[in-house]
Protein backbone atom coordinates (compact mmCIF):
# COMPACT_ATOMS: atom_id res chain seq x y z
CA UNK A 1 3.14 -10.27 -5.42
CA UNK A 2 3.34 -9.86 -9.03
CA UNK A 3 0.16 -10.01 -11.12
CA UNK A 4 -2.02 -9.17 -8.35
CA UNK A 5 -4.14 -6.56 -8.05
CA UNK A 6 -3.16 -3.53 -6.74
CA UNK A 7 0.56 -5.06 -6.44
CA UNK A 8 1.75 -1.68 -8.48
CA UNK A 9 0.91 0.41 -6.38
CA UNK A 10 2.57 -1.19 -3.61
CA UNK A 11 5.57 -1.78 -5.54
CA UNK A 12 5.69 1.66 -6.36
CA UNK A 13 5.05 2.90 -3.25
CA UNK A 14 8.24 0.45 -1.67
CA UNK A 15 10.12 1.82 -4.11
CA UNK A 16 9.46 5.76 -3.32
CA UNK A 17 9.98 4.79 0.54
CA UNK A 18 13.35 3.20 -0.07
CA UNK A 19 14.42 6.85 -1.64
CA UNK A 20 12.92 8.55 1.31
CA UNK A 21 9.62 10.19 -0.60
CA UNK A 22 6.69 10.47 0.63
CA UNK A 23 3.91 10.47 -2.45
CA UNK A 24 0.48 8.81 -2.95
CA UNK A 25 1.89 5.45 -2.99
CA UNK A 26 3.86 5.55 -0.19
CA UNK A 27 1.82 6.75 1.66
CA UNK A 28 -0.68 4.10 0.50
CA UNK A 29 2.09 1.49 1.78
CA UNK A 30 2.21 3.12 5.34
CA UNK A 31 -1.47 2.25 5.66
CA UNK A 32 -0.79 -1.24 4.84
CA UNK A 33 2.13 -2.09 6.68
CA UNK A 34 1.03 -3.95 9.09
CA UNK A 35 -0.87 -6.38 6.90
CA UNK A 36 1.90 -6.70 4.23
CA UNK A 37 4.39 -6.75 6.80
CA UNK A 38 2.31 -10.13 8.35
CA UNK A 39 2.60 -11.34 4.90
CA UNK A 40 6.07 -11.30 4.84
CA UNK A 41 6.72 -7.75 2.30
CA UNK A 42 9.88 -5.73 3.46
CA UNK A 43 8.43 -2.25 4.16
CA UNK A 44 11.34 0.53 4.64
CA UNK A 45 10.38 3.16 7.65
CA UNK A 46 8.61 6.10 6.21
CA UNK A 47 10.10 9.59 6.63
CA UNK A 48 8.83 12.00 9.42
CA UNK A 49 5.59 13.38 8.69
CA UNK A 50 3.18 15.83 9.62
CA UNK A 51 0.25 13.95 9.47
CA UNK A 52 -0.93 10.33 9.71
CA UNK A 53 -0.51 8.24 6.54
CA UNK A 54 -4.10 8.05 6.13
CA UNK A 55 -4.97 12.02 6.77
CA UNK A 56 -1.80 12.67 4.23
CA UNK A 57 -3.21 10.62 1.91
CA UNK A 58 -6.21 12.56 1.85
CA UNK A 59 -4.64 15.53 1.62
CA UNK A 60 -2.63 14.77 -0.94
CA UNK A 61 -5.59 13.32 -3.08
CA UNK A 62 -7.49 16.66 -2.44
CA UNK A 63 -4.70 18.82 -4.32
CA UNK A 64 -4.80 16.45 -7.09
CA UNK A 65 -8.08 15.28 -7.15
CA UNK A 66 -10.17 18.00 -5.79
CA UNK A 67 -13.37 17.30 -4.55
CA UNK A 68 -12.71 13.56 -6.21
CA UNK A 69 -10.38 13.16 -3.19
CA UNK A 70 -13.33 11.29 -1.00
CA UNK A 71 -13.65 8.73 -4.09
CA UNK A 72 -10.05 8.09 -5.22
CA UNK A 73 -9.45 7.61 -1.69
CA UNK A 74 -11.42 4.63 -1.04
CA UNK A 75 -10.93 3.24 -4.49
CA UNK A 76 -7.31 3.17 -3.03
CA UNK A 77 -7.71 1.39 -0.04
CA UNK A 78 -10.04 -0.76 -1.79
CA UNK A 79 -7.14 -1.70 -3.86
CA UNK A 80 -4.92 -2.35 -1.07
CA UNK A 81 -7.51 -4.09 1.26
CA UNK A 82 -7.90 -6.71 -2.19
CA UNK A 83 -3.41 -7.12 -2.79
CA UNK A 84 -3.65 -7.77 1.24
CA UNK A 85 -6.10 -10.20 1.28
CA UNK A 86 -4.52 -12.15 -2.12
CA UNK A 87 -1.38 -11.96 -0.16
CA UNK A 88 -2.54 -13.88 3.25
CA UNK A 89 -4.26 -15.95 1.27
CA UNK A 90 -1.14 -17.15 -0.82
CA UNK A 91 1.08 -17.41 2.58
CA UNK A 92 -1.60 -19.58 4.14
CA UNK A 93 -1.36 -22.32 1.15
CA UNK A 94 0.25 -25.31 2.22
CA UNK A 95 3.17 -25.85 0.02
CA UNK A 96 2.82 -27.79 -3.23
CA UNK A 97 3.98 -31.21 -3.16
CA UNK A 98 7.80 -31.56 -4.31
CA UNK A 99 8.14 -27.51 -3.85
């Protein structure tokens, strides 16, 4: 996963769930689950929370961000949606020859 984009976030994120924290990149994480998950990334369960992952993101982005929120959101997920797709794309390579 290293070098790709997007892969520090999700790194990040990993790492904050693995201490039980729930922050921007965690949450970011939650969303993608599933797909990383398919890809064969170890995601820890989140903590509880009040909200979805995606509505907590949100919410979280509007006390930072403001009125930004709507923006760094999808600039987010963009980010993610691009690291998920590198990531199936890499597991569905056949293997080199000799590897």
């Amino acid at each position: 996963m290293e070098g790709l984009p997007g892969a520090d976030l999700v790194v990040a994120g990993i790492q904050d769930l693995e201490r039980g924290r729930i922050t921007v990149e965690s949450l970011l994480v939650c969303i993608g689950a599933p797909r990383l998950r398919a890809a064969g990334v170890q995601i820890p369960d989140p903590p509880p929370m009040e909200h979805s992952p995606e509505m907590s993101l949100y919410l979280a982005l509007g006390e930072e961000h403001g009125r930004d929120a709507h923006s760094q959101y999808n600039a987010l997920i963009r980010r993610l949606t691009s690291l998920e797709s590198a990531l199936e794309r890499a597991s569905s390579r056949p293997a080199a020859p000799g590897a």
